[in-house]
PDB file of N, CA and C in Angstrom:
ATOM      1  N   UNK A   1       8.598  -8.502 -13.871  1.00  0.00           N
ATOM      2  CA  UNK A   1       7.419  -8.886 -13.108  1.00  0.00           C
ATOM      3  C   UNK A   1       7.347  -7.984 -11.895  1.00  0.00           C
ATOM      4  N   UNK A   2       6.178  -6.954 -11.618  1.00  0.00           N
ATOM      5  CA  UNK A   2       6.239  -6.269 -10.468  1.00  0.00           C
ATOM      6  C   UNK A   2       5.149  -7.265  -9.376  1.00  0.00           C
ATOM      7  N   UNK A   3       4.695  -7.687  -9.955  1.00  0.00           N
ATOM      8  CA  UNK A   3       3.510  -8.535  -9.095  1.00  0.00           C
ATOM      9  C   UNK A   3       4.747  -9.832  -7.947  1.00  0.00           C
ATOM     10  N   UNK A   4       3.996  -9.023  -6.885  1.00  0.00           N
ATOM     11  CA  UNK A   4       5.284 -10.564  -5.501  1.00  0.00           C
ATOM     12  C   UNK A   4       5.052 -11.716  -5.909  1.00  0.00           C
ATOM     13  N   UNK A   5       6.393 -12.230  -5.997  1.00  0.00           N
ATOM     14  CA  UNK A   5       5.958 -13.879  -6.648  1.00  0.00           C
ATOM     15  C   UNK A   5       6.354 -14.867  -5.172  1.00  0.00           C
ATOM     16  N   UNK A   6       5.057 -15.634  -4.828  1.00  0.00           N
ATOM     17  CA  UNK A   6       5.299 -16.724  -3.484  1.00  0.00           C
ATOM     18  C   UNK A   6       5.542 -17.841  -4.131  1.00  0.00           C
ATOM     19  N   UNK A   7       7.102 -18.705  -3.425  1.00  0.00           N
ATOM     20  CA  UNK A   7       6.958 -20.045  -3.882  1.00  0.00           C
ATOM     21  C   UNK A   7       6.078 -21.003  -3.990  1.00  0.00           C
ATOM     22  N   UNK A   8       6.273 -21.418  -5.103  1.00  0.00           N
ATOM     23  CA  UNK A   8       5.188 -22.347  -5.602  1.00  0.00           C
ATOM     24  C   UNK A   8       3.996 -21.990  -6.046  1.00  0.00           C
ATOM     25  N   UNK A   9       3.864 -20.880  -6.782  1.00  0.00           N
ATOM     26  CA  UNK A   9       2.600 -19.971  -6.981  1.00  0.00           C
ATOM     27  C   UNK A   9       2.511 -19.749  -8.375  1.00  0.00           C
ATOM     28  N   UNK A  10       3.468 -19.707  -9.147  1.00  0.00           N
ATOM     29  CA  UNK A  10       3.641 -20.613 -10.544  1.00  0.00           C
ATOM     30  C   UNK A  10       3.120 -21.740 -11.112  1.00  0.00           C
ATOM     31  N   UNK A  11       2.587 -22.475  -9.993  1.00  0.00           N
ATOM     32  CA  UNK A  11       2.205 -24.049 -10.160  1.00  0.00           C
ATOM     33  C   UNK A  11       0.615 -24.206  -9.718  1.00  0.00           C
ATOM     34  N   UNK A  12       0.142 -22.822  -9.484  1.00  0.00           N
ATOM     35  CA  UNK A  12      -0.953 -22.888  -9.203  1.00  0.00           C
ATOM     36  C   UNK A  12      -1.751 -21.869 -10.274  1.00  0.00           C
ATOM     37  N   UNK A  13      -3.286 -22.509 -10.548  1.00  0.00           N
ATOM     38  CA  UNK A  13      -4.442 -22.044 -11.412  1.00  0.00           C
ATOM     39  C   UNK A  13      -4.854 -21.519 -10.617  1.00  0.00           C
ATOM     40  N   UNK A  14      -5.826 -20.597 -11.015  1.00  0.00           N
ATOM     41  CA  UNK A  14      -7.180 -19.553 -10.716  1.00  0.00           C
ATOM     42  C   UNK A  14      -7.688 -19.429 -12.049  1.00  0.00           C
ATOM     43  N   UNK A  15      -9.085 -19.465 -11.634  1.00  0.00           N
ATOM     44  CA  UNK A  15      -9.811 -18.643 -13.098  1.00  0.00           C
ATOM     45  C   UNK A  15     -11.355 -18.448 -12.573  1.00  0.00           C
ATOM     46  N   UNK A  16     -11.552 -17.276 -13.164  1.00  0.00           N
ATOM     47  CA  UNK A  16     -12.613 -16.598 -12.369  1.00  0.00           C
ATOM     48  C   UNK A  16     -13.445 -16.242 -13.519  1.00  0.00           C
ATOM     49  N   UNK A  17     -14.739 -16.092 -13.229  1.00  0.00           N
ATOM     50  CA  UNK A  17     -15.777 -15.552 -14.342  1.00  0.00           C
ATOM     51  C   UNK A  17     -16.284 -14.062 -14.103  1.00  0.00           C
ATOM     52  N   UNK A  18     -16.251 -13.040 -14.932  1.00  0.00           N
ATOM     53  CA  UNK A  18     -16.895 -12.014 -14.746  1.00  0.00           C
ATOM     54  C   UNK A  18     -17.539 -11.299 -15.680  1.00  0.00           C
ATOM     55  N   UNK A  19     -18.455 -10.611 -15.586  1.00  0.00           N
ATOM     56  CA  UNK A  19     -19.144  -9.912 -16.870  1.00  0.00           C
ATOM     57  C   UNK A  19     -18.267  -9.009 -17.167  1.00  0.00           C
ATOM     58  N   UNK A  20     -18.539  -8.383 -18.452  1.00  0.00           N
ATOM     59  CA  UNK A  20     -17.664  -7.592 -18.942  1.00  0.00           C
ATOM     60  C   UNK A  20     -17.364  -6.660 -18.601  1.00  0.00           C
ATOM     61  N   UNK A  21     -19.061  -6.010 -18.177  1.00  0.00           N
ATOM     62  CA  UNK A  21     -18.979  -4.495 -17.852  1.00  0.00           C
ATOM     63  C   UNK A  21     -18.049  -4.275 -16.220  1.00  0.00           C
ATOM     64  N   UNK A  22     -18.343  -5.950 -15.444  1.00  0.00           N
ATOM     65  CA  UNK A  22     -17.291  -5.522 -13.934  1.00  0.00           C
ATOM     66  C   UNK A  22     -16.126  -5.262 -14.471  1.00  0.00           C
ATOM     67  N   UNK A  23     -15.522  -6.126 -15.470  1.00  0.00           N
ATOM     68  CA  UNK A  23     -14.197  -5.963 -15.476  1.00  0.00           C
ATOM     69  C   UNK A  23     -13.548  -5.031 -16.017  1.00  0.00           C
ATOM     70  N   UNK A  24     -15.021  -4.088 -16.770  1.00  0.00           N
ATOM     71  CA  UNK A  24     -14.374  -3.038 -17.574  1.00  0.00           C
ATOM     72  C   UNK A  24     -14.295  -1.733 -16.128  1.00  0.00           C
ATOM     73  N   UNK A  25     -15.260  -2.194 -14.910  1.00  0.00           N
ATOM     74  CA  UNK A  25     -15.153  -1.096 -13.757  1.00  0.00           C
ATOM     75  C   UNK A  25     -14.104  -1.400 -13.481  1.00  0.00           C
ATOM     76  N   UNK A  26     -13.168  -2.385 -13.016  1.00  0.00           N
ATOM     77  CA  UNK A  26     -12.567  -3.031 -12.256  1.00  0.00           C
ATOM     78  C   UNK A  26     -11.073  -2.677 -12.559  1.00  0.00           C
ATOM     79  N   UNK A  27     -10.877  -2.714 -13.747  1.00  0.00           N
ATOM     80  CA  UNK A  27      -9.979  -1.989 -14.843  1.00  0.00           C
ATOM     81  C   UNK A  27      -9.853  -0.723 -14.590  1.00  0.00           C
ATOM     82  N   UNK A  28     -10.803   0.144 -15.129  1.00  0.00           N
ATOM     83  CA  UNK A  28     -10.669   1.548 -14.296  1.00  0.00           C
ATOM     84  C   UNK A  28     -10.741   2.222 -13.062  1.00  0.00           C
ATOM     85  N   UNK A  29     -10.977   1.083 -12.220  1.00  0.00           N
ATOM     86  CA  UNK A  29     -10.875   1.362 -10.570  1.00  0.00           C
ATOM     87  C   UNK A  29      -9.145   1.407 -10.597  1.00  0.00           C
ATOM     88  N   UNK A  30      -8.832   0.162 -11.127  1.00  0.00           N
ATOM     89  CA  UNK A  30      -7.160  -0.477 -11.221  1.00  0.00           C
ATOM     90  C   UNK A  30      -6.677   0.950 -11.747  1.00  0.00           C
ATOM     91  N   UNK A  31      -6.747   1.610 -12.874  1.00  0.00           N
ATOM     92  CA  UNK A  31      -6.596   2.608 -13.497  1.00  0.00           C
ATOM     93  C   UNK A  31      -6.464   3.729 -12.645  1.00  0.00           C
ATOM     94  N   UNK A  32      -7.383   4.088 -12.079  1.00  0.00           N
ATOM     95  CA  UNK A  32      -7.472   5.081 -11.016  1.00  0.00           C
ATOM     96  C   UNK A  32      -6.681   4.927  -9.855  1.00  0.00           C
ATOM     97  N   UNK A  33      -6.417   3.888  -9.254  1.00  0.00           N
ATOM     98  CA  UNK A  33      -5.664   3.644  -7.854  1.00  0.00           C
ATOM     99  C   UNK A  33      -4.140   4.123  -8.828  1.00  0.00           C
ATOM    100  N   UNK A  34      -3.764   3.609  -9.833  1.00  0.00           N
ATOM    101  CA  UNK A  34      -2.579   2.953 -10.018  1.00  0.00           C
ATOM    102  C   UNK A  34      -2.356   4.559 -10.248  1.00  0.00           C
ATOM    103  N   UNK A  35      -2.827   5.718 -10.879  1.00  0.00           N
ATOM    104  CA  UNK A  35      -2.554   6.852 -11.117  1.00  0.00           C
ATOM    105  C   UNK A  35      -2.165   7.548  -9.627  1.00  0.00           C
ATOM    106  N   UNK A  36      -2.856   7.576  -8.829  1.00  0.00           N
ATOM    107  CA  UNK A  36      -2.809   8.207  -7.427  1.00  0.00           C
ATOM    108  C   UNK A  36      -1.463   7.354  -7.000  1.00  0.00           C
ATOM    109  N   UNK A  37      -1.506   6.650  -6.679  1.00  0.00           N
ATOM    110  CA  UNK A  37      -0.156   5.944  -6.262  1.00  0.00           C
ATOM    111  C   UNK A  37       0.505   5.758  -6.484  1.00  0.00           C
ATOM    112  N   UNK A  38       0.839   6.414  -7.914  1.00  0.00           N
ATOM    113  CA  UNK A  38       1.825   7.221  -8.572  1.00  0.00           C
ATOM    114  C   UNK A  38       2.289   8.067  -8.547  1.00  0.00           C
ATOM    115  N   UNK A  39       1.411   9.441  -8.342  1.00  0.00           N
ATOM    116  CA  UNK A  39       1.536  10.420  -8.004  1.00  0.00           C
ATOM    117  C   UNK A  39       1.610  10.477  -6.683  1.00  0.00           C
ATOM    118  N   UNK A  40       1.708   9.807  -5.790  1.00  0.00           N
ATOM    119  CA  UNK A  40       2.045   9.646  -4.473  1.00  0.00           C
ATOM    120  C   UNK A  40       3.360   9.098  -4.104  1.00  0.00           C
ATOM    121  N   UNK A  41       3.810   8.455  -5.055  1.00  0.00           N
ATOM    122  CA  UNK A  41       5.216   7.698  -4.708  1.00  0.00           C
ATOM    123  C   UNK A  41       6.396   9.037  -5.945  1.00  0.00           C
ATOM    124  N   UNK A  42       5.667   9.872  -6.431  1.00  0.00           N
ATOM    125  CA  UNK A  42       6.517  10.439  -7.655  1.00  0.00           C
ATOM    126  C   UNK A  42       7.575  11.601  -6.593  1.00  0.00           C
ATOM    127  N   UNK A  43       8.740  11.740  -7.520  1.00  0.00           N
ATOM    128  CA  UNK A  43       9.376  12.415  -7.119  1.00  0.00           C
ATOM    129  C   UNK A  43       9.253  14.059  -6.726  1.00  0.00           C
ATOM    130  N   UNK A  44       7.866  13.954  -7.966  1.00  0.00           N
ATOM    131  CA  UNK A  44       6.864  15.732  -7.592  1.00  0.00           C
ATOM    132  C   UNK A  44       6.508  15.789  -6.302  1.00  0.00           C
ATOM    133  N   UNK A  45       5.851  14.788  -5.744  1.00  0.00           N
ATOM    134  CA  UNK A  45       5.169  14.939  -4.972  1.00  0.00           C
ATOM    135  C   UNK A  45       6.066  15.353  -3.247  1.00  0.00           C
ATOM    136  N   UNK A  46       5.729  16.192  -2.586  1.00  0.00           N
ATOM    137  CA  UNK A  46       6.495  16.531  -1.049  1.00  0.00           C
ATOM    138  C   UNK A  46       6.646  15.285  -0.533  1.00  0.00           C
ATOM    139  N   UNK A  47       7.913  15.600   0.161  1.00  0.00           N
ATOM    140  CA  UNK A  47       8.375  14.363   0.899  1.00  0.00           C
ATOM    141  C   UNK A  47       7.517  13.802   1.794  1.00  0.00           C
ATOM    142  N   UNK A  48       7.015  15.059   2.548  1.00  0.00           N
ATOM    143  CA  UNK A  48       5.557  14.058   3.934  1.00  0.00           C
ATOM    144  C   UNK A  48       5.196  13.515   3.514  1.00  0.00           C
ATOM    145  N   UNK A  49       4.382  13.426   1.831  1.00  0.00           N
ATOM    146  CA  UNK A  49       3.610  12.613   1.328  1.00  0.00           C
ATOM    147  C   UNK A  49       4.149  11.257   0.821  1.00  0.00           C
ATOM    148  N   UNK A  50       5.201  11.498   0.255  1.00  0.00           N
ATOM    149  CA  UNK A  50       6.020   9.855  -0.194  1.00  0.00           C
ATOM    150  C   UNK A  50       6.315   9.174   1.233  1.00  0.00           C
ATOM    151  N   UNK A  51       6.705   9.782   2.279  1.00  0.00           N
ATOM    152  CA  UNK A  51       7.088   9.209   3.546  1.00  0.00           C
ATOM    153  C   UNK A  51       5.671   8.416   4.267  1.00  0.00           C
ATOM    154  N   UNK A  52       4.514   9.292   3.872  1.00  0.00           N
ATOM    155  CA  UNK A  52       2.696   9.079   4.174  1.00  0.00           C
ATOM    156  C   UNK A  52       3.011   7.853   4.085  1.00  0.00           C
ATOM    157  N   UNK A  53       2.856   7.947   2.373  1.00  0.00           N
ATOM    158  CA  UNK A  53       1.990   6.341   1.718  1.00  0.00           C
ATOM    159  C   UNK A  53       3.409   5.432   2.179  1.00  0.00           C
ATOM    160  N   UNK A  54       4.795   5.789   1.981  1.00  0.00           N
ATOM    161  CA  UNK A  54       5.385   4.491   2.501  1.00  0.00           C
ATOM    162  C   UNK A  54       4.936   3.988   3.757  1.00  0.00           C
ATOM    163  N   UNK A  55       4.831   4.903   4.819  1.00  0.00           N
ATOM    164  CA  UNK A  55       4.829   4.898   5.979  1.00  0.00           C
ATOM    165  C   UNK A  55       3.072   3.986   6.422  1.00  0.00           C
ATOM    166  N   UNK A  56       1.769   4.321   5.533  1.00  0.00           N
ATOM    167  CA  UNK A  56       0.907   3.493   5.327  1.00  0.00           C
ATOM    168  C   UNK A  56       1.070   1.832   4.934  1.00  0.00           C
ATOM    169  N   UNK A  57       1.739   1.998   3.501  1.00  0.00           N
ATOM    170  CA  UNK A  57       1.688   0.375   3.412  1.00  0.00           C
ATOM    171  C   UNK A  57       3.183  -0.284   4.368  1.00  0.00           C
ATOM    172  N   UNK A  58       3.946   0.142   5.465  1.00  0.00           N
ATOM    173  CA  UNK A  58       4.386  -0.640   6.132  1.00  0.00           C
ATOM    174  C   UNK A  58       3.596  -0.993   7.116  1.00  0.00           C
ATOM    175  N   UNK A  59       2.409   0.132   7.792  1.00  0.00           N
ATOM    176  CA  UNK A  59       1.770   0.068   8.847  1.00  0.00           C
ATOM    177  C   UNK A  59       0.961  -1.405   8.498  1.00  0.00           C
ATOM    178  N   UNK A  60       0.554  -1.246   7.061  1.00  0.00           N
ATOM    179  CA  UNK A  60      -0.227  -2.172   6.816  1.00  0.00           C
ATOM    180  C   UNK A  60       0.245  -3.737   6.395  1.00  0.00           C
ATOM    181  N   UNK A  61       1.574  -4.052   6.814  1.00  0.00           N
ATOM    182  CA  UNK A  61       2.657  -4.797   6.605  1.00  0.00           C
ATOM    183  C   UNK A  61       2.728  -5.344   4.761  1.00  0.00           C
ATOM    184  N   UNK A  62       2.470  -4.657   3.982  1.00  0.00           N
ATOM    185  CA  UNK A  62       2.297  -4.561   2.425  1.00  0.00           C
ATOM    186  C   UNK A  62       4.339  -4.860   2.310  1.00  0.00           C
ATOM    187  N   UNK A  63       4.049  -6.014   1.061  1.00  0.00           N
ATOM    188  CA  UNK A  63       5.531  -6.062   0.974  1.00  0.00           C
ATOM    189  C   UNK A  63       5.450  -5.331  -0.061  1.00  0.00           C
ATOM    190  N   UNK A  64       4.954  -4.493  -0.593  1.00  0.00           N
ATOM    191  CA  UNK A  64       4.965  -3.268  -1.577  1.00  0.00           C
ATOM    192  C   UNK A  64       5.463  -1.978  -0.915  1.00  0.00           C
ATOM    193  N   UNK A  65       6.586  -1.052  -1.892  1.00  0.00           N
ATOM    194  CA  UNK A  65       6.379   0.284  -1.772  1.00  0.00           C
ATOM    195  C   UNK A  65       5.330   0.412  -2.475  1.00  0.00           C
ATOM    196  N   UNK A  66       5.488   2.149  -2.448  1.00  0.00           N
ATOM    197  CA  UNK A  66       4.710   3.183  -3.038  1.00  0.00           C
ATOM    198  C   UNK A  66       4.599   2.624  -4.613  1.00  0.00           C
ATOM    199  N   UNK A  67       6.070   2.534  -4.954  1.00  0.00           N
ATOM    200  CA  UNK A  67       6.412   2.738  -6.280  1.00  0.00           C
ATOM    201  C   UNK A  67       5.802   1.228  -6.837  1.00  0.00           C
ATOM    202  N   UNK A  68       6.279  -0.009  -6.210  1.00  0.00           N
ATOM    203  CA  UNK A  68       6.308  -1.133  -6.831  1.00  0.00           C
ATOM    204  C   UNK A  68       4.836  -1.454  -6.570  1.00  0.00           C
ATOM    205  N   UNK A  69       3.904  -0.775  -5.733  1.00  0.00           N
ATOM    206  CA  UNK A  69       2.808  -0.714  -5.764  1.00  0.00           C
ATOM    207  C   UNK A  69       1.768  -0.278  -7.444  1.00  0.00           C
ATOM    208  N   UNK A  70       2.379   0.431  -7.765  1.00  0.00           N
ATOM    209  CA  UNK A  70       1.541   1.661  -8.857  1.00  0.00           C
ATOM    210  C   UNK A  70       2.118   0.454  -9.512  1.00  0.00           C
ATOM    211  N   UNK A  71       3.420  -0.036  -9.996  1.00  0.00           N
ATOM    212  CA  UNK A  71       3.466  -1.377 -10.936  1.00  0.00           C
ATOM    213  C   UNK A  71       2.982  -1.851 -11.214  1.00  0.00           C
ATOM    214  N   UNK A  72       2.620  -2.610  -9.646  1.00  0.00           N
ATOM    215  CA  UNK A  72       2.106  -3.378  -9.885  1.00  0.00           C
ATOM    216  C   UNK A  72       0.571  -3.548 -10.358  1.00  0.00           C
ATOM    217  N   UNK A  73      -0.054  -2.337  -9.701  1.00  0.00           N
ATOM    218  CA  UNK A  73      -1.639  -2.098 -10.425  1.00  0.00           C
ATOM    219  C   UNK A  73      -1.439  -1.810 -11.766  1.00  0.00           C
ATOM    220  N   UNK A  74      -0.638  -1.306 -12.356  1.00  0.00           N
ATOM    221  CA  UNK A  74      -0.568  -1.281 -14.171  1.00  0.00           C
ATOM    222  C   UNK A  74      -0.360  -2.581 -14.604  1.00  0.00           C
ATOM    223  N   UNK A  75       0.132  -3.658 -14.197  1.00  0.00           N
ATOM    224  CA  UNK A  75       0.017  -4.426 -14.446  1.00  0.00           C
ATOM    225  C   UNK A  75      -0.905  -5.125 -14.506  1.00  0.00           C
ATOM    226  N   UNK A  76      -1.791  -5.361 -13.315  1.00  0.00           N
ATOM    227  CA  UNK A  76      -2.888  -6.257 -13.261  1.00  0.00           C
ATOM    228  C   UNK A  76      -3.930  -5.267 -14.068  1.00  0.00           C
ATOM    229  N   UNK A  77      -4.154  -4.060 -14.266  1.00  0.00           N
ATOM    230  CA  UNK A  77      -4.611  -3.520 -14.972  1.00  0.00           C
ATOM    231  C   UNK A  77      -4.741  -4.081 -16.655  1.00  0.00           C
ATOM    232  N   UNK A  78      -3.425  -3.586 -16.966  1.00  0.00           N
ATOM    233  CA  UNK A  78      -3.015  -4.261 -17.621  1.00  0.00           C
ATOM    234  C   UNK A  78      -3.754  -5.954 -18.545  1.00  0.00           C
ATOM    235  N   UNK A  79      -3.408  -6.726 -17.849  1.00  0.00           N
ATOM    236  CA  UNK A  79      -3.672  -8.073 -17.678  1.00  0.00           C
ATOM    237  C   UNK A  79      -5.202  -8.389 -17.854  1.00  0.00           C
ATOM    238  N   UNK A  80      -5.786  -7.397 -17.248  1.00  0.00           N
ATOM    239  CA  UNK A  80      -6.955  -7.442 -17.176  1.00  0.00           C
ATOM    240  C   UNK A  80      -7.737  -7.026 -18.441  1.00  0.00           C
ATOM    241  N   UNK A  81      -7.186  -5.659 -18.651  1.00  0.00           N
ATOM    242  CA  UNK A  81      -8.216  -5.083 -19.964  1.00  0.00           C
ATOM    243  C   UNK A  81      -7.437  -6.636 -21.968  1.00  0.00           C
ATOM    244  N   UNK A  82      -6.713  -6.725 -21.391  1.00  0.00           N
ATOM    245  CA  UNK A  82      -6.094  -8.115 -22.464  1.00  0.00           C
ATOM    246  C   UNK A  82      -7.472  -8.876 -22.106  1.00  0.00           C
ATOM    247  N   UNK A  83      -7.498  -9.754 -21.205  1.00  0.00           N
ATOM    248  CA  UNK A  83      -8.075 -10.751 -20.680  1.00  0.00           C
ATOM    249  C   UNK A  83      -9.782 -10.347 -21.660  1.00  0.00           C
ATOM    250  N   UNK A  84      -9.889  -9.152 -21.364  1.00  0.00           N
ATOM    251  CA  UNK A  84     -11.616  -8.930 -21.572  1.00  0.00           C
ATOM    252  C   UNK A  84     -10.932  -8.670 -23.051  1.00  0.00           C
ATOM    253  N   UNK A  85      -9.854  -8.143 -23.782  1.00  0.00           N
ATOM    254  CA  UNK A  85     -10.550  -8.202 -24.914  1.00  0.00           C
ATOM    255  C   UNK A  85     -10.548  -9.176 -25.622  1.00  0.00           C
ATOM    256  N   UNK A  86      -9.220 -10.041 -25.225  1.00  0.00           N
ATOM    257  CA  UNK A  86      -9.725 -11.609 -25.686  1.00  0.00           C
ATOM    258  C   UNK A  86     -10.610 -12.688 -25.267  1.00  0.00           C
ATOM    259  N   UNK A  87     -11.283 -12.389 -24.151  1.00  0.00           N
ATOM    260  CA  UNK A  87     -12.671 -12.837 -24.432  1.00  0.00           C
ATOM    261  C   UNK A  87     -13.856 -12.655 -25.331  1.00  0.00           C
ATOM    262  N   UNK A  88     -13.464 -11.101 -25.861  1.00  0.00           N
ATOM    263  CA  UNK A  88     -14.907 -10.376 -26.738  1.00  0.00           C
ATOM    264  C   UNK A  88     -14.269 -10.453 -27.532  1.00  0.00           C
ATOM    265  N   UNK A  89     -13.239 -10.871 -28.162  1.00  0.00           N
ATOM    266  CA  UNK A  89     -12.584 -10.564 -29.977  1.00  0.00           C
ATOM    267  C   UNK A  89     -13.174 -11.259 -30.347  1.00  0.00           C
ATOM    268  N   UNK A  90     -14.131 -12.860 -30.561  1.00  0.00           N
ATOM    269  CA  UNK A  90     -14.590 -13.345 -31.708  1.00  0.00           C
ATOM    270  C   UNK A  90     -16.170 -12.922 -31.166  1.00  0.00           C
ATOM    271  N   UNK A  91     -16.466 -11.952 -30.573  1.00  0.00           N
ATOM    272  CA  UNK A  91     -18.619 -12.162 -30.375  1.00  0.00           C
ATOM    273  C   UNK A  91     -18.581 -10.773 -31.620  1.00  0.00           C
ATOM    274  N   UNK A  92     -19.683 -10.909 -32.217  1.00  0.00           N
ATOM    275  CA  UNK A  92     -20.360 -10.171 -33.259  1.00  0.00           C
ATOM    276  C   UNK A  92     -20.537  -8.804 -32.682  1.00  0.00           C
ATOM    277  N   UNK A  93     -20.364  -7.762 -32.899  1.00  0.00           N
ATOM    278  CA  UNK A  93     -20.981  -6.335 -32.121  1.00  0.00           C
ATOM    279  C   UNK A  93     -22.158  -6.311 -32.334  1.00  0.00           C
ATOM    280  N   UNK A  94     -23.396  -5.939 -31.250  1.00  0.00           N
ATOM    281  CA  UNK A  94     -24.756  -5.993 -31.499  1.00  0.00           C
ATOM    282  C   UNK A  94     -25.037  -4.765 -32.202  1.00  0.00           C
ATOM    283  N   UNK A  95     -25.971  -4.703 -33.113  1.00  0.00           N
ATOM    284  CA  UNK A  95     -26.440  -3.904 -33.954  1.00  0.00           C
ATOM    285  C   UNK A  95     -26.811  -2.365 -33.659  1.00  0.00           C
TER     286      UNK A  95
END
């Protein structure tokens, strides 16, 4: 699990409605961040820059690194493009 887990947050629902096409943006927004912040936390990348983005999400008190960051957006990524296709696996494809 890269996603921060808060006590007692297991025991709690959400469920949200969205059209398809947001979640298919929303997905590739996820897609897109999670690539950059990858390549930002990667070992290719110059040290100023891994030191940057760490040095950003502490400013921004993020209990994420760099790294467990990009995780974690593949994940919810992830999670997400599932979610939409098991919503659309039983509708008919329009003609």
């Amino acid at each position: 699990m890269t996603l921060i887990q808060h006590p007692g947050s297991d025991r709690q629902l959400a469920a949200i409605s969205i059209d398809a096409g947001l979640a298919r943006d929303i997905m590739l927004m996820l897609t897109d961040a999670h690539a950059l912040i990858e390549s930002l936390a990667s070992s290719q990348a110059p040290a100023a820059v891994r030191q940057a983005a760490a040095a950003a999400l502490r400013d921004a008190d993020s209990p994420y690194t760099p790294a467990s960051l990009a995780a974690a957006l593949d994940q919810t990524a992830t999670w997400l493009h599932q979610a939409r296709r098991n919503a659309t696996a039983g509708l008919p494809l329009a003609p």
